[in-house]
PDB file of N, CA and C in Angstrom:
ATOM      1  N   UNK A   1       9.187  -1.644 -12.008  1.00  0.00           N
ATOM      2  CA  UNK A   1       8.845  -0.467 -11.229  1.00  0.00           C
ATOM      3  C   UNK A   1       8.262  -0.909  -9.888  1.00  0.00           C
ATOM      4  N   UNK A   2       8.527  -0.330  -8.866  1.00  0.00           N
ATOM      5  CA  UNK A   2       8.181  -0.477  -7.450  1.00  0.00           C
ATOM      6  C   UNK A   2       6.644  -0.257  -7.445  1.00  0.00           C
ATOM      7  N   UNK A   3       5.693  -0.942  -6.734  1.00  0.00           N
ATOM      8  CA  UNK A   3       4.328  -0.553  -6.820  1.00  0.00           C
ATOM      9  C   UNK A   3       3.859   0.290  -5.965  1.00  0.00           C
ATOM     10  N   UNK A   4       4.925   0.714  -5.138  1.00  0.00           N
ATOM     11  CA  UNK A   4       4.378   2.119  -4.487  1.00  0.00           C
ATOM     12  C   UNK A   4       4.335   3.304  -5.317  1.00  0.00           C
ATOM     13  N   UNK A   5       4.778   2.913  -5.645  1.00  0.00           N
ATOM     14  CA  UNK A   5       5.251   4.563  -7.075  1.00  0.00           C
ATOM     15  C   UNK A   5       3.593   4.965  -7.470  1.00  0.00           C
ATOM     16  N   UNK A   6       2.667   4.151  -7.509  1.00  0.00           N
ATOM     17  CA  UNK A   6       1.818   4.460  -8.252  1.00  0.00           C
ATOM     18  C   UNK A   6       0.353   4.779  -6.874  1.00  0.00           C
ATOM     19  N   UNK A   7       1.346   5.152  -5.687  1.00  0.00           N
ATOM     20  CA  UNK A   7       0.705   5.050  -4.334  1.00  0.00           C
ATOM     21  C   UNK A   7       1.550   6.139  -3.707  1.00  0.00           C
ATOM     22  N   UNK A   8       1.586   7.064  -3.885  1.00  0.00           N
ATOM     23  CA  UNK A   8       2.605   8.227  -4.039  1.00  0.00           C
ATOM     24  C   UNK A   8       1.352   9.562  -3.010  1.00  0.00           C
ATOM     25  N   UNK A   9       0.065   9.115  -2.947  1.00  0.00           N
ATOM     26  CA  UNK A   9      -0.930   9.858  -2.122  1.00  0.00           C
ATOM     27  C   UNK A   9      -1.393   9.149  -0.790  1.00  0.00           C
ATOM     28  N   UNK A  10      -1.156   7.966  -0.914  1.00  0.00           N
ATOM     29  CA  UNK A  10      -1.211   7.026   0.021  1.00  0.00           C
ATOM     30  C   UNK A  10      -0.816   7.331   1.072  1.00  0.00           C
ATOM     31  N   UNK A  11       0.856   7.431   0.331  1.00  0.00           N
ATOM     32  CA  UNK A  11       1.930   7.108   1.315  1.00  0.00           C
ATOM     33  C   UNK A  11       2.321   8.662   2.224  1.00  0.00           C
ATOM     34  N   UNK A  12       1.671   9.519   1.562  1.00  0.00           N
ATOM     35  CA  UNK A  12       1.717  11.037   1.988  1.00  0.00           C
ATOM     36  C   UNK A  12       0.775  11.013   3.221  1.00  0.00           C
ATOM     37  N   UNK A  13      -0.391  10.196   2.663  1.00  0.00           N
ATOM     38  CA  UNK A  13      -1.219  10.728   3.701  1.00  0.00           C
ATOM     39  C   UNK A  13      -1.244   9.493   4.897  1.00  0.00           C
ATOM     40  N   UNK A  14      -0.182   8.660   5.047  1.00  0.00           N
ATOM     41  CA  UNK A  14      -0.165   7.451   6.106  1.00  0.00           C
ATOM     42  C   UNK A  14       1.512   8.433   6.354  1.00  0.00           C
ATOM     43  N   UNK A  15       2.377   9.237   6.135  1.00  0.00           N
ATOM     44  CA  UNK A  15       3.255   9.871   6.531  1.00  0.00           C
ATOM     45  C   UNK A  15       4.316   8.562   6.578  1.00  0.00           C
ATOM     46  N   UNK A  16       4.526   8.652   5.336  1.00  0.00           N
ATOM     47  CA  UNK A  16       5.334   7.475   5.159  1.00  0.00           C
ATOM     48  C   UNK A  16       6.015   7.505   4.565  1.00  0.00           C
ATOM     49  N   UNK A  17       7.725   7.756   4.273  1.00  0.00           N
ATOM     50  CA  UNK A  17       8.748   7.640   3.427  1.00  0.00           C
ATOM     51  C   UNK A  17       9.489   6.784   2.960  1.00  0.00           C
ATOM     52  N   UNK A  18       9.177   6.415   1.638  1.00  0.00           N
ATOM     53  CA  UNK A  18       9.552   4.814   1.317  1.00  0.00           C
ATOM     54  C   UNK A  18      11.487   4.833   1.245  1.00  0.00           C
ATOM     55  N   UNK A  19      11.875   4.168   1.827  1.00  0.00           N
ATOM     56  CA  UNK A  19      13.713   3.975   2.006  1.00  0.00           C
ATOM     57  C   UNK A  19      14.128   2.853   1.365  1.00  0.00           C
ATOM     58  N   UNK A  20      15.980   2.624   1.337  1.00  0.00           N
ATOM     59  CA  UNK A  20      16.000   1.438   0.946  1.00  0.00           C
ATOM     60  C   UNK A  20      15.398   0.684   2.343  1.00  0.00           C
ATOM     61  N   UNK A  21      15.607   0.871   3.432  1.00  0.00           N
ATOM     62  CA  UNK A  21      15.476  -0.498   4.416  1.00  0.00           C
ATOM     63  C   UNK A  21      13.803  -0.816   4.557  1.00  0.00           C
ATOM     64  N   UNK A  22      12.958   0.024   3.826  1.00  0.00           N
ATOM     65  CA  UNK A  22      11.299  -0.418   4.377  1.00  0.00           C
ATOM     66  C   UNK A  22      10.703  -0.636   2.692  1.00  0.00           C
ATOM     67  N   UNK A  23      11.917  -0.454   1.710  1.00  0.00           N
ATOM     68  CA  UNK A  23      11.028  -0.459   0.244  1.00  0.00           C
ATOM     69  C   UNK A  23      10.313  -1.704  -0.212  1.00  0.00           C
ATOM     70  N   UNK A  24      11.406  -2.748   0.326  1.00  0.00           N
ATOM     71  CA  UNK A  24      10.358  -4.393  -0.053  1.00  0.00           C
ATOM     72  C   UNK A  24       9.184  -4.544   0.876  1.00  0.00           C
ATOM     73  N   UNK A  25       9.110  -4.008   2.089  1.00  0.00           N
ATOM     74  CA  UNK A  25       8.279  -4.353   2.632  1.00  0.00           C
ATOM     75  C   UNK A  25       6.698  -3.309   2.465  1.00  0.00           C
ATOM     76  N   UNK A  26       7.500  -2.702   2.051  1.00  0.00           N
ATOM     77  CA  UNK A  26       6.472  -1.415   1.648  1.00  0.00           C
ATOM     78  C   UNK A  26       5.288  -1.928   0.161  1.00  0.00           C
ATOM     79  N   UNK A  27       6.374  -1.999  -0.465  1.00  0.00           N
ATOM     80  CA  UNK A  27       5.846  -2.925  -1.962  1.00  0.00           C
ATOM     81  C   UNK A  27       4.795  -4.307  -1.660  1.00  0.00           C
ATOM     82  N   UNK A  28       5.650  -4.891  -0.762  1.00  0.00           N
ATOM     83  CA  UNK A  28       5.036  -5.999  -0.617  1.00  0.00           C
ATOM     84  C   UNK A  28       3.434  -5.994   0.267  1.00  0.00           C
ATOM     85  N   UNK A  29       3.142  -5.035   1.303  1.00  0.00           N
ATOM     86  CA  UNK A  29       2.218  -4.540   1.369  1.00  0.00           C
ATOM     87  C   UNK A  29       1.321  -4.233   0.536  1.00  0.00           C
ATOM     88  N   UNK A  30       1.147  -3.129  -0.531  1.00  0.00           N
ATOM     89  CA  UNK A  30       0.721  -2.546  -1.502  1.00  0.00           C
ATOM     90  C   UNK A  30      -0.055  -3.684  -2.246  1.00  0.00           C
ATOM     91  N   UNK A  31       1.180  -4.307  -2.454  1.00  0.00           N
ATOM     92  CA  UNK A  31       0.724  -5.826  -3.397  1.00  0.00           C
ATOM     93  C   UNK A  31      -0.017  -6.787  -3.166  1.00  0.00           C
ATOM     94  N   UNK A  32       0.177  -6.862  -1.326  1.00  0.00           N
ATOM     95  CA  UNK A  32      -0.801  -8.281  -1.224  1.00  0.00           C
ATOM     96  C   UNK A  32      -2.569  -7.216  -0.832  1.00  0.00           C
ATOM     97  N   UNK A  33      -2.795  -5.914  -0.796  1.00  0.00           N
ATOM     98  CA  UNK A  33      -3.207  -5.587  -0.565  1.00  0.00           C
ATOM     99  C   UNK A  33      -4.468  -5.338  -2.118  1.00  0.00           C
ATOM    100  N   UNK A  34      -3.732  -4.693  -2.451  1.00  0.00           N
ATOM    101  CA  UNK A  34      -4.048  -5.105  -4.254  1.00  0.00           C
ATOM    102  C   UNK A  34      -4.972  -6.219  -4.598  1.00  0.00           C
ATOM    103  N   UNK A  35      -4.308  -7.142  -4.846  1.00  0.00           N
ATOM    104  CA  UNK A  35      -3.776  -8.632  -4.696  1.00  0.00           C
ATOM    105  C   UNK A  35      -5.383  -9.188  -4.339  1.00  0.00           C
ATOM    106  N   UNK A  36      -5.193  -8.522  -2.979  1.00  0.00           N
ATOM    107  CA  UNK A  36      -6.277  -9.495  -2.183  1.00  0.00           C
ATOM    108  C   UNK A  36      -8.128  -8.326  -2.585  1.00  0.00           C
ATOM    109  N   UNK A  37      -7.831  -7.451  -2.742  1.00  0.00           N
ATOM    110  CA  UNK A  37      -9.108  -6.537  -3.159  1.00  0.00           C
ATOM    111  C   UNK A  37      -9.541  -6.790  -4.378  1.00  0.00           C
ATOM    112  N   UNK A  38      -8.237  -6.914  -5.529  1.00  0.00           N
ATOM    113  CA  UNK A  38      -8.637  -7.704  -6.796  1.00  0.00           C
ATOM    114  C   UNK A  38      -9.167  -8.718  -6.801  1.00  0.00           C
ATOM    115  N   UNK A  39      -8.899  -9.901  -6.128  1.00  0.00           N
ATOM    116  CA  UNK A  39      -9.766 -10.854  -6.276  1.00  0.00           C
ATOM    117  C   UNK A  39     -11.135 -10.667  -5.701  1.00  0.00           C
ATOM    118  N   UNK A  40     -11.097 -10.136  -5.194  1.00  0.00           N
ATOM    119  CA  UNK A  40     -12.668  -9.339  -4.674  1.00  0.00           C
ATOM    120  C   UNK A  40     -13.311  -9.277  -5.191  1.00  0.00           C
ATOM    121  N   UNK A  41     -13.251  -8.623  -6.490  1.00  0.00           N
ATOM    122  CA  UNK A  41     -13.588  -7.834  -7.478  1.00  0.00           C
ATOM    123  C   UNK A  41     -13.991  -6.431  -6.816  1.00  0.00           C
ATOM    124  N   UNK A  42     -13.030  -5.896  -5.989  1.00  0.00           N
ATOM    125  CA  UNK A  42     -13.254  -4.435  -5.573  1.00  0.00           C
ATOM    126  C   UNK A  42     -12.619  -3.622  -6.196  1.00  0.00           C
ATOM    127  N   UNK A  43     -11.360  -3.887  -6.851  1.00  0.00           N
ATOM    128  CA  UNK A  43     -10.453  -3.002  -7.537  1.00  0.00           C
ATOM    129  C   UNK A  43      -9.759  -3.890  -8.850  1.00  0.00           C
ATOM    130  N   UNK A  44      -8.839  -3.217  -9.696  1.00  0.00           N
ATOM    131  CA  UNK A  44      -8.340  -3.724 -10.732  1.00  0.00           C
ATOM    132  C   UNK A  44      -7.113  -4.606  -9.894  1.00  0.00           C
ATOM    133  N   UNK A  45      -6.858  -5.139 -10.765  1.00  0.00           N
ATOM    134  CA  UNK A  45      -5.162  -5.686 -10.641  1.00  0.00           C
ATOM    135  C   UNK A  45      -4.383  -4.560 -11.503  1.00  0.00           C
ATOM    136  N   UNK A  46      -4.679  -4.354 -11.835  1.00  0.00           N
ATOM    137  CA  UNK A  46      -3.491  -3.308 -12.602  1.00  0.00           C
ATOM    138  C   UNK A  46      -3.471  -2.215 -11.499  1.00  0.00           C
ATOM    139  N   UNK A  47      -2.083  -1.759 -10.926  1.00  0.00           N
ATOM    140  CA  UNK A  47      -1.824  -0.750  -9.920  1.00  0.00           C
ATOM    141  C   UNK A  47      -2.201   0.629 -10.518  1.00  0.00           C
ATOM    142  N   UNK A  48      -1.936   1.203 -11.478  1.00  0.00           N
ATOM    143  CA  UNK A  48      -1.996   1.936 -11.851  1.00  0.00           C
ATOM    144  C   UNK A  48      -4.213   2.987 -11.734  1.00  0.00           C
ATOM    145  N   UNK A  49      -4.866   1.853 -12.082  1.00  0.00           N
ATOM    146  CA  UNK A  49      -6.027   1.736 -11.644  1.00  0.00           C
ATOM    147  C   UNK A  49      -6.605   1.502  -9.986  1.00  0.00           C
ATOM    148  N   UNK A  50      -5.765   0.467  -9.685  1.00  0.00           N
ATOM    149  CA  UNK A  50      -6.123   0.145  -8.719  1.00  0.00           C
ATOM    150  C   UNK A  50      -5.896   1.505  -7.791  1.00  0.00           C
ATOM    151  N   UNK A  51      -4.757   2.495  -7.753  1.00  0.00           N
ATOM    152  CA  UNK A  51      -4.465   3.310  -7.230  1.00  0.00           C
ATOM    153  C   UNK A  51      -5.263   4.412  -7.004  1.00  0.00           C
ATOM    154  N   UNK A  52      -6.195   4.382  -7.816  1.00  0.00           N
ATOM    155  CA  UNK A  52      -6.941   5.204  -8.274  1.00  0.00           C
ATOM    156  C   UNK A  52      -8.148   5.204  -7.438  1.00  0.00           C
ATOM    157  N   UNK A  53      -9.054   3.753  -7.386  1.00  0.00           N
ATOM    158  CA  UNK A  53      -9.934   3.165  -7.353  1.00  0.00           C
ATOM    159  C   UNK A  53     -10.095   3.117  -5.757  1.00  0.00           C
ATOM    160  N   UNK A  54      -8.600   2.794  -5.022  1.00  0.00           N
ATOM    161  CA  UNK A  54      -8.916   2.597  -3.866  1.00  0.00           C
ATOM    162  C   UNK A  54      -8.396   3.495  -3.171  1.00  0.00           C
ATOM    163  N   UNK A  55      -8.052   4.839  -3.867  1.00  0.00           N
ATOM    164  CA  UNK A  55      -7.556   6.104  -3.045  1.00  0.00           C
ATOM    165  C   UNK A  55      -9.093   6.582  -2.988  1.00  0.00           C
ATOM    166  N   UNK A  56      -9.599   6.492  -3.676  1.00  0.00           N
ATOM    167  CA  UNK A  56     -11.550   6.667  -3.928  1.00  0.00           C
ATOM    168  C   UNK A  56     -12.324   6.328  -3.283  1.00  0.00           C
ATOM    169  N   UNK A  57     -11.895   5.534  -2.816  1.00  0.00           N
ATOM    170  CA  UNK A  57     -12.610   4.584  -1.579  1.00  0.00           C
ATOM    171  C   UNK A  57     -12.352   4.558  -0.117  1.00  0.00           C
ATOM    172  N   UNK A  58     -12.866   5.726   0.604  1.00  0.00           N
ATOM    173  CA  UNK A  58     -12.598   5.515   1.713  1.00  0.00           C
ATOM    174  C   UNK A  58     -12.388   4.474   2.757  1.00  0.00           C
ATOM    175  N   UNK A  59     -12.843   3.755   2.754  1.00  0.00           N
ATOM    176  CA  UNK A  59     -12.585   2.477   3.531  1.00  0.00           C
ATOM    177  C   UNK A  59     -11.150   1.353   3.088  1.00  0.00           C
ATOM    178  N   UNK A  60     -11.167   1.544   1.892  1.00  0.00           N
ATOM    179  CA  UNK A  60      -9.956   0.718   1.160  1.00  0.00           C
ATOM    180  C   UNK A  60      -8.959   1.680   1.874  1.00  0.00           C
ATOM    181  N   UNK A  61      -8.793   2.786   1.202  1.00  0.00           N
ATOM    182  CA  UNK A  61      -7.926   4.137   1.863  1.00  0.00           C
ATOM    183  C   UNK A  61      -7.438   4.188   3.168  1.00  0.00           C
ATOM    184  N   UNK A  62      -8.492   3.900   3.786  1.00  0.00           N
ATOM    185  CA  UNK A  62      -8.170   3.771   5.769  1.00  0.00           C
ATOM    186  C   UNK A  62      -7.418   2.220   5.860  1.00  0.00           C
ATOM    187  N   UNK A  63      -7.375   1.466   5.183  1.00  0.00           N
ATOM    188  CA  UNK A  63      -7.296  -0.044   5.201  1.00  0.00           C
ATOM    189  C   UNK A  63      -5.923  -0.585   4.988  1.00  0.00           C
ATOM    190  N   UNK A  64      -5.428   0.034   3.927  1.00  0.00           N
ATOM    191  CA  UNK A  64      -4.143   0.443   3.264  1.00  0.00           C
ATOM    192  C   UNK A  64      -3.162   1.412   3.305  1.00  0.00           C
ATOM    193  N   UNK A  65      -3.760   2.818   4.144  1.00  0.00           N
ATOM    194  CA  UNK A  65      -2.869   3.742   4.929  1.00  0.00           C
ATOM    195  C   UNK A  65      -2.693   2.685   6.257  1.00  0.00           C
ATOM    196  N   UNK A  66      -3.047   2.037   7.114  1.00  0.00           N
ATOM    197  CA  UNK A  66      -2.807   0.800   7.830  1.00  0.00           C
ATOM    198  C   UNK A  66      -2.027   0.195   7.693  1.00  0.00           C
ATOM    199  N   UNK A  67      -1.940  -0.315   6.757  1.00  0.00           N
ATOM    200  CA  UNK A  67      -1.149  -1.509   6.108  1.00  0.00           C
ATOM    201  C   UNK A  67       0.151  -1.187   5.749  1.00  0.00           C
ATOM    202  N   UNK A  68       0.739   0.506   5.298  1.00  0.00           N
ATOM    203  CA  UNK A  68       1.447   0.525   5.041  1.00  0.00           C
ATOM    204  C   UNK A  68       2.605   1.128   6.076  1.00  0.00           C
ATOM    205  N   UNK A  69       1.645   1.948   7.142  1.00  0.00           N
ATOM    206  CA  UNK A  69       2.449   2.254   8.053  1.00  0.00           C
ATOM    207  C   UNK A  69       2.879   1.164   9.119  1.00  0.00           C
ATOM    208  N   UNK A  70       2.382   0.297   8.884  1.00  0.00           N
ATOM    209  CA  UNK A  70       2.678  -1.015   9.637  1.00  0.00           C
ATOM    210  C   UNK A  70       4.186  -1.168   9.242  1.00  0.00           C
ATOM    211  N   UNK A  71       4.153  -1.331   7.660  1.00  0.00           N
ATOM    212  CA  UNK A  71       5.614  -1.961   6.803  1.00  0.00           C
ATOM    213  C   UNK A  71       6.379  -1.212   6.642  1.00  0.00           C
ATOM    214  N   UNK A  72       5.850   0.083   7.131  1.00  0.00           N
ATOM    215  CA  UNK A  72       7.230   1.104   7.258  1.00  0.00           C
ATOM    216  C   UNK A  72       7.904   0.975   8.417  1.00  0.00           C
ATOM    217  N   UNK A  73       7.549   0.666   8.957  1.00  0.00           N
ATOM    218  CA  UNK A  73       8.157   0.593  10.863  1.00  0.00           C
ATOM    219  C   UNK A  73       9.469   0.064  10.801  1.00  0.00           C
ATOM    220  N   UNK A  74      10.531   0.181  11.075  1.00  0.00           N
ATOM    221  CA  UNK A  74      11.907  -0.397  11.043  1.00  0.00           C
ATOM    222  C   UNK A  74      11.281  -1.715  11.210  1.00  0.00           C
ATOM    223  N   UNK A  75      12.617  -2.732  10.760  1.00  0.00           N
ATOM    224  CA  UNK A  75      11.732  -4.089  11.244  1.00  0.00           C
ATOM    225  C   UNK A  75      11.821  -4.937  12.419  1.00  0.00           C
ATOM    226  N   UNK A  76      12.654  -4.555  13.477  1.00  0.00           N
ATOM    227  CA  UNK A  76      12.769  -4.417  14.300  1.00  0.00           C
ATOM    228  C   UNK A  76      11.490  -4.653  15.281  1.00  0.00           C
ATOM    229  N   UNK A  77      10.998  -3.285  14.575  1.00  0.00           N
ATOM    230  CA  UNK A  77       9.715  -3.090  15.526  1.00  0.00           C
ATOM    231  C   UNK A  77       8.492  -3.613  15.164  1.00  0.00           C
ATOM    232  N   UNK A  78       8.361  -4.314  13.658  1.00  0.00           N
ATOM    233  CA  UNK A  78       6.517  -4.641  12.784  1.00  0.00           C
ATOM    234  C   UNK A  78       6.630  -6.159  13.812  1.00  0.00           C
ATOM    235  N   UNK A  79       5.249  -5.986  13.902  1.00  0.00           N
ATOM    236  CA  UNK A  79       4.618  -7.260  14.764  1.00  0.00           C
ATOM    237  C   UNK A  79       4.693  -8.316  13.776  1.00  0.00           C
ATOM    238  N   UNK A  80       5.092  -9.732  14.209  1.00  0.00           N
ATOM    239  CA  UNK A  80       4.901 -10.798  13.253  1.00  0.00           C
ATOM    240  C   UNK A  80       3.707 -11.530  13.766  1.00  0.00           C
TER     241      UNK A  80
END
């Protein structure tokens, strides 16, 4: 399963429509984002939680609506 799926409020509220051409990069966002808060110990590793945890969290929330409208951008246009 795609790990945006479980980021479905996220992505509403960063106005973001996941496609085939932005879905890996979209995911892959999500994940290292995850990823990197889990080891934190700010959120779970499990998405399903984590989704939860850091839609809850305003600052994670602002951090990761960021992050994802970045990886939606055609790619063309995302800054490397």
């Amino acid at each position: 399963m795609s790990c945006w799926k479980w980021f479905n409020i996220i992505l509403e509220r960063a106005g973001v429509e996941v496609t085939e051409e932005n879905r890996d990069r979209v995911d892959a966002a999500i994940q290292e984002y995850v990823n990197a808060r889990s080891s934190m110990g700010l959120c779970s590793a499990a998405l399903k939680e984590a989704s939860s945890e850091i839609g809850d969290d305003p600052t994670m929330r602002n951090e990761l609506i960021t992050k994802v409208r970045e990886a939606a951008k055609p790619a063309e246009l995302i800054r490397k």
